[in-house]
Structures are given as structure tokens and as C-alpha cells.
N, C-alpha and C. Protein backbone atom coordinates (compact mmCIF):
# COMPACT_ATOMS: atom_id res chain seq x y z
N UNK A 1 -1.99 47.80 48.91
CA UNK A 1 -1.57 48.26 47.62
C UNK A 1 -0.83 47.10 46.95
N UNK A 2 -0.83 47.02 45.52
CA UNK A 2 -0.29 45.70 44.77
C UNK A 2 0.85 45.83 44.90
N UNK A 3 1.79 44.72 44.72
CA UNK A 3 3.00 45.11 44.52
C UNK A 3 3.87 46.21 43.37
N UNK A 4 2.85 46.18 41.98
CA UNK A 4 3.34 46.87 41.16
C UNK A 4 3.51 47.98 41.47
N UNK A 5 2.33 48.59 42.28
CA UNK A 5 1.71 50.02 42.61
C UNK A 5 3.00 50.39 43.96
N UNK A 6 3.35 49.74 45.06
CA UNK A 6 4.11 50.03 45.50
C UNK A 6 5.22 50.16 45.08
N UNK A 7 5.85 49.65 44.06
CA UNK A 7 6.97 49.52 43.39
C UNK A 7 7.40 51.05 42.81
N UNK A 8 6.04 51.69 42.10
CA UNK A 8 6.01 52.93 41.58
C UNK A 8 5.99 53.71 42.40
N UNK A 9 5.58 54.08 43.50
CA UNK A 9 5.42 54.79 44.97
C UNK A 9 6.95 54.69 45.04
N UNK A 10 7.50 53.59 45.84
CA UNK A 10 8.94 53.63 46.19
C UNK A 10 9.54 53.93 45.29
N UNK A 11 9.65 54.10 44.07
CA UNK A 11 10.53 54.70 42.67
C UNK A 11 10.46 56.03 42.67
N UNK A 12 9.18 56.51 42.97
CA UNK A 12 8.90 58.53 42.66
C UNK A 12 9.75 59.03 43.83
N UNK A 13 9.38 58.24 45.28
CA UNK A 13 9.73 58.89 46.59
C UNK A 13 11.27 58.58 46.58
N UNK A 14 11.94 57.46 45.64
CA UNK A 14 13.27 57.64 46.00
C UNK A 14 13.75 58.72 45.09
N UNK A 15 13.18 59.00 44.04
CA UNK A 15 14.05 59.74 43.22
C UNK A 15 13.99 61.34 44.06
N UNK A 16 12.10 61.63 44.38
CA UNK A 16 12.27 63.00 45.15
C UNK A 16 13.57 63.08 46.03
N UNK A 17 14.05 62.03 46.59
CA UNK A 17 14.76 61.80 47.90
C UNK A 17 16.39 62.36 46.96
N UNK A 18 16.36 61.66 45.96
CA UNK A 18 17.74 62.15 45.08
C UNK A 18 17.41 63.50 44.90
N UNK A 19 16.18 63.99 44.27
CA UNK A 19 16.44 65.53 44.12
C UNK A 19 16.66 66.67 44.65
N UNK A 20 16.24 66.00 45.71
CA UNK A 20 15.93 66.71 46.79
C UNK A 20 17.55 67.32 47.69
N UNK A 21 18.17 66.11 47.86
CA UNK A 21 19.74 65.75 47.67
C UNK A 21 20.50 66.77 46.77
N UNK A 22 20.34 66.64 45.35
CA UNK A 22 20.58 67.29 44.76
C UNK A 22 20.97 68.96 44.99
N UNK A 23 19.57 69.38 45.46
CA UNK A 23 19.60 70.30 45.50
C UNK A 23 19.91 70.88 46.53
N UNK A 24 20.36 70.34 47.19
CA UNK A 24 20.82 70.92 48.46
C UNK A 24 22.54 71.13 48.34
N UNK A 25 22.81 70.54 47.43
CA UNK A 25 24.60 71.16 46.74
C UNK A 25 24.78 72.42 45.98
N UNK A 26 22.97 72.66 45.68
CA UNK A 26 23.04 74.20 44.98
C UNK A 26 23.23 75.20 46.13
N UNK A 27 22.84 75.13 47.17
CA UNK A 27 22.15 76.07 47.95
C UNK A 27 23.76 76.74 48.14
N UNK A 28 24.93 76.71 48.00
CA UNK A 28 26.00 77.16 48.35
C UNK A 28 26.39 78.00 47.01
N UNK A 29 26.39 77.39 45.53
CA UNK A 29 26.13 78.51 44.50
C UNK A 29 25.10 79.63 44.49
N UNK A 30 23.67 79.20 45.33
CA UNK A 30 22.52 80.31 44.97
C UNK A 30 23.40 81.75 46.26
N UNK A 31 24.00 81.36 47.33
CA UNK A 31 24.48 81.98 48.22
C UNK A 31 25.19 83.06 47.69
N UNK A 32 26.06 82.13 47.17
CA UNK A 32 27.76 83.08 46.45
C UNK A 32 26.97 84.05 45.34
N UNK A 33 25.82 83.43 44.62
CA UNK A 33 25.22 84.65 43.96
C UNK A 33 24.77 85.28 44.23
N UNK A 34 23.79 84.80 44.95
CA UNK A 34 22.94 86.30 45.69
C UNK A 34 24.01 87.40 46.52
N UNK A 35 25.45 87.18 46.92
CA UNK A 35 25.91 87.80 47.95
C UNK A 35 26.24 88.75 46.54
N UNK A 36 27.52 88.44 45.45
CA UNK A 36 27.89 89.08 44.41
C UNK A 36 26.81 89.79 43.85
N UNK A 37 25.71 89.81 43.58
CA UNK A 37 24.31 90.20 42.73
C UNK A 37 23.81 91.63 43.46
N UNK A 38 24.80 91.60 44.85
CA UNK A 38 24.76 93.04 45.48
C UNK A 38 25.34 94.11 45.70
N UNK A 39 26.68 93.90 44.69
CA UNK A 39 27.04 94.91 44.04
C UNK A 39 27.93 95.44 45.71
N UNK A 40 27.41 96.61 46.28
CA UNK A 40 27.80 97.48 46.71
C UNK A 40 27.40 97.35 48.49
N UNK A 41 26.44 96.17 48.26
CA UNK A 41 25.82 95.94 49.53
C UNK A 41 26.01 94.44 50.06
N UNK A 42 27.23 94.12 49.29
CA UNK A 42 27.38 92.21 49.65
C UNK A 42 28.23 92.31 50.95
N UNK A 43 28.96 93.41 51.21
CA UNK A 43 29.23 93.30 52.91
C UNK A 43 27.96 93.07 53.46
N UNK A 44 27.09 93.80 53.66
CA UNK A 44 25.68 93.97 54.14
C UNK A 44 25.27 92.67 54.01
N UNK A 45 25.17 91.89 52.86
CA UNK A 45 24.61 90.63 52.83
C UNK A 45 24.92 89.76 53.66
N UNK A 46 26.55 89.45 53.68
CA UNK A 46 26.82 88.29 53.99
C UNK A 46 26.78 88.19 55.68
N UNK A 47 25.97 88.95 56.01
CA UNK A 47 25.57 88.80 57.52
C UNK A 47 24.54 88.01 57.29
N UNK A 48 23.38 87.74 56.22
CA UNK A 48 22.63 87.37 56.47
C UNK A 48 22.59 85.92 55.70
N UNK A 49 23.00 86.09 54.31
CA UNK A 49 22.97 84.87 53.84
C UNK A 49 23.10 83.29 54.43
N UNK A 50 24.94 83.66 54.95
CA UNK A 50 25.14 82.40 55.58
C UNK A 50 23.15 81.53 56.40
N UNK A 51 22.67 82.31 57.33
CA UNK A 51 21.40 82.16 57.64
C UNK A 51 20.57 81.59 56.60
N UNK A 52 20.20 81.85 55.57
CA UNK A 52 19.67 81.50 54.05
C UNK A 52 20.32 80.19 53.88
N UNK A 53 21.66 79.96 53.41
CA UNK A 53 22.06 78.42 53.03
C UNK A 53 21.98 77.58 54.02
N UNK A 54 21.90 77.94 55.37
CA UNK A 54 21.80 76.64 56.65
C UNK A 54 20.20 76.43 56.55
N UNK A 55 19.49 77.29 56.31
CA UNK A 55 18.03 77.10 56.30
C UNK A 55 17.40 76.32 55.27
N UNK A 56 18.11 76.65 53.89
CA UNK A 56 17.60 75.79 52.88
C UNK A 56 18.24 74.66 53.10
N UNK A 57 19.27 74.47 53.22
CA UNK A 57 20.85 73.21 52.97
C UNK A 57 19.74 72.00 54.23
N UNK A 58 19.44 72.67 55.71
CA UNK A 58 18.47 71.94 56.42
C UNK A 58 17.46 71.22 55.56
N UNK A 59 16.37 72.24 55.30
CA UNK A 59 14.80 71.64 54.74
C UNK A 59 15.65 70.80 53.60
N UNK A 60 16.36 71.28 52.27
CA UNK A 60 16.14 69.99 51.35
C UNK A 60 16.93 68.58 51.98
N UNK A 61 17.87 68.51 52.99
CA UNK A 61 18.32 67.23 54.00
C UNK A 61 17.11 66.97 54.57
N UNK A 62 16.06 67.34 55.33
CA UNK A 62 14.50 67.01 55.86
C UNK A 62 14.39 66.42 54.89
N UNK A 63 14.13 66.96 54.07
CA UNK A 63 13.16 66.59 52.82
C UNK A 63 13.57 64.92 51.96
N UNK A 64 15.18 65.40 51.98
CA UNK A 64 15.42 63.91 51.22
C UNK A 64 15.39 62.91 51.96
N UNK A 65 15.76 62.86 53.44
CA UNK A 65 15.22 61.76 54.33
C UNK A 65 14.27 61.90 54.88
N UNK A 66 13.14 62.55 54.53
CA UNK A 66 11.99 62.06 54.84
C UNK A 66 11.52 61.11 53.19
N UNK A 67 11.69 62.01 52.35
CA UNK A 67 11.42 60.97 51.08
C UNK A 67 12.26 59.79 50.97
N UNK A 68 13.28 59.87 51.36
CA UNK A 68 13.72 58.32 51.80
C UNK A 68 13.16 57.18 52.28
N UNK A 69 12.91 57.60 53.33
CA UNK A 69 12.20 56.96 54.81
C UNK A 69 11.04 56.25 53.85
N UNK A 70 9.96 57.21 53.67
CA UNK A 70 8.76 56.62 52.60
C UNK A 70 9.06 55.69 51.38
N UNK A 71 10.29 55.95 51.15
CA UNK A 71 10.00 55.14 50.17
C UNK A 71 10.90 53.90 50.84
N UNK A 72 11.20 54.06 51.54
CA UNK A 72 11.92 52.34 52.41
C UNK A 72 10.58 52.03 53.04
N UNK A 73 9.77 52.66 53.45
CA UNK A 73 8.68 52.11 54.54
C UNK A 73 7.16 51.92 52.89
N UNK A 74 7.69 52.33 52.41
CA UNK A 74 6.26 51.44 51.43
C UNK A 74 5.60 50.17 51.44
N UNK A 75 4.22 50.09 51.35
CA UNK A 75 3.68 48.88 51.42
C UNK A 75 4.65 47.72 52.57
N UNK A 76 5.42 48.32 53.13
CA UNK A 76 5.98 47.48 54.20
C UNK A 76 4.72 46.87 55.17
N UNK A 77 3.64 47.42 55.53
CA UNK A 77 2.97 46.80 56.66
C UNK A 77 1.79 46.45 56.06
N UNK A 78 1.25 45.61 55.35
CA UNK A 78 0.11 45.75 54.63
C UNK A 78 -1.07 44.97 55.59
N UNK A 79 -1.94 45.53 54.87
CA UNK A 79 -2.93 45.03 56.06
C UNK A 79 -4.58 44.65 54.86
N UNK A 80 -4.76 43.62 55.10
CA UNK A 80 -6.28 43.11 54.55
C UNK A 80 -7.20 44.26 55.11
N UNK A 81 -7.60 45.04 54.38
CA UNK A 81 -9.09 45.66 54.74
C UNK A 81 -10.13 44.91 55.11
N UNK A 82 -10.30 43.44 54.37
CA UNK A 82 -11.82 42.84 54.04
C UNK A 82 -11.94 42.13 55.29
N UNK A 83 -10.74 42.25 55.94
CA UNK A 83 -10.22 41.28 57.55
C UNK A 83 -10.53 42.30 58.37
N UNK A 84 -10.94 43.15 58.15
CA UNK A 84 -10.98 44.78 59.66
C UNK A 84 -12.02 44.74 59.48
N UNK A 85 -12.48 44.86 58.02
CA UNK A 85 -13.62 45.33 57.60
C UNK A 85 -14.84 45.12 59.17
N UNK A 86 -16.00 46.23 59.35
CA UNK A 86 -16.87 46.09 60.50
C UNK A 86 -17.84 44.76 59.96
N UNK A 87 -18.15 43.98 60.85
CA UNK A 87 -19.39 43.20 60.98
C UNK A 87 -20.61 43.97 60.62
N UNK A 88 -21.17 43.68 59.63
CA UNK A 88 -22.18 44.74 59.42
C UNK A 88 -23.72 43.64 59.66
N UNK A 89 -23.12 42.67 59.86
CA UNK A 89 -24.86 41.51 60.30
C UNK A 89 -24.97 41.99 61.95
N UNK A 90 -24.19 42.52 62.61
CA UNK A 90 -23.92 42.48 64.36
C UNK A 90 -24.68 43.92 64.29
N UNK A 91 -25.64 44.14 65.47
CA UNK A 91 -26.15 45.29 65.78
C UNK A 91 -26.55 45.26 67.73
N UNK A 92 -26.33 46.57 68.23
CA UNK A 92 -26.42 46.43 69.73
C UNK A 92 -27.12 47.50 69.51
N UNK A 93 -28.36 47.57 70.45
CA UNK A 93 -29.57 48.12 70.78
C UNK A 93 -28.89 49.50 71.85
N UNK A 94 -28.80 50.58 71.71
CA UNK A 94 -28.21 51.30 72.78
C UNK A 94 -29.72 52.39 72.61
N UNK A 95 -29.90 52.59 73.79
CA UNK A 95 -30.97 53.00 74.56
C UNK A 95 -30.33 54.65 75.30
N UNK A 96 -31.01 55.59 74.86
CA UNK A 96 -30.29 56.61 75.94
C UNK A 96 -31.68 57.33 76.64
């Protein structure tokens, strides 16, 4: 990949990596609402919620270091295709 083209790759995947971030500071407001939003049953809730914010608060932390990771490891290992590329003049006779 060109350099420009990687440049844009590592720009989208860092920002997912920020949003991703981001949003994982909500997951403690969406909590406190959903528990209040139950009125009469937020004792009842908050057995379960806490479960809800460790689960999301996890995946979007996955998420932003894995979009991290990608976008530090971009075009890092590049490799010539036209250099792998198969010998296509070479042929072996296989007989079964």
C-alpha cells in the first residue's frame, strides 16, 4: 500500500481507537440512566446493570486497542507482490 493510502488507514483506525475510548466514559451515564428510568424497579436493576457497564466499559477498551494496535501496525511490513509473485514460465509434469 502507498504511503499516502496508509497514512489514511492509520488516521480512520486511530480516530475509531479515540471513539471508541470515548465511549466507553459513557457507559457509566447510560447505567445511572437506565437504573433511574425504572422508576419502581431500580432496586431490581441494579443487580444487574453493574454486569451491563463492565461488559460494555470491556468491548469499547477491546475495541480501542485493537483499533490502536492497527493503526500502529499499518503498512509496517510491506512486502513486493511482483517478488512472491509464482513463476508462471516453470511447470512440473505430475503424473497420478
Amino acid at each position: 500500500m502507498s504511503p499516502e493510502v496508509a497514512a489514511q488507514v492509520e488516521d480512520r483506525f486511530d480516530n475509531l481507537s479515540q471513539d471508541f475510548y470515548n465511549l466507553s466514559d459513557l457507559i457509566n451515564t447510560a447505567r445511572i440512566t437506565i437504573e433511574s428510568a425504572c422508576g419502581d424497579f431500580t432496586a431490581d436493576m441494579k443487580a444487574y446493570t453493574p454486569n451491563f457497564e463492565n461488559g460494555w466499559t470491556q468491548t469499547f477498551d477491546i475495541g480501542s486497542e485493537s483499533a490502536g494496535l492497527i493503526a500502529g501496525n499499518t503498512n509496517q511490513l510491506q512486502v513486493d507482490l511482483e517478488a512472491v509473485d509464482r513463476d508462471a514460465s516453470h511447470t512440473t509434469t505430475i503424473t497420478l
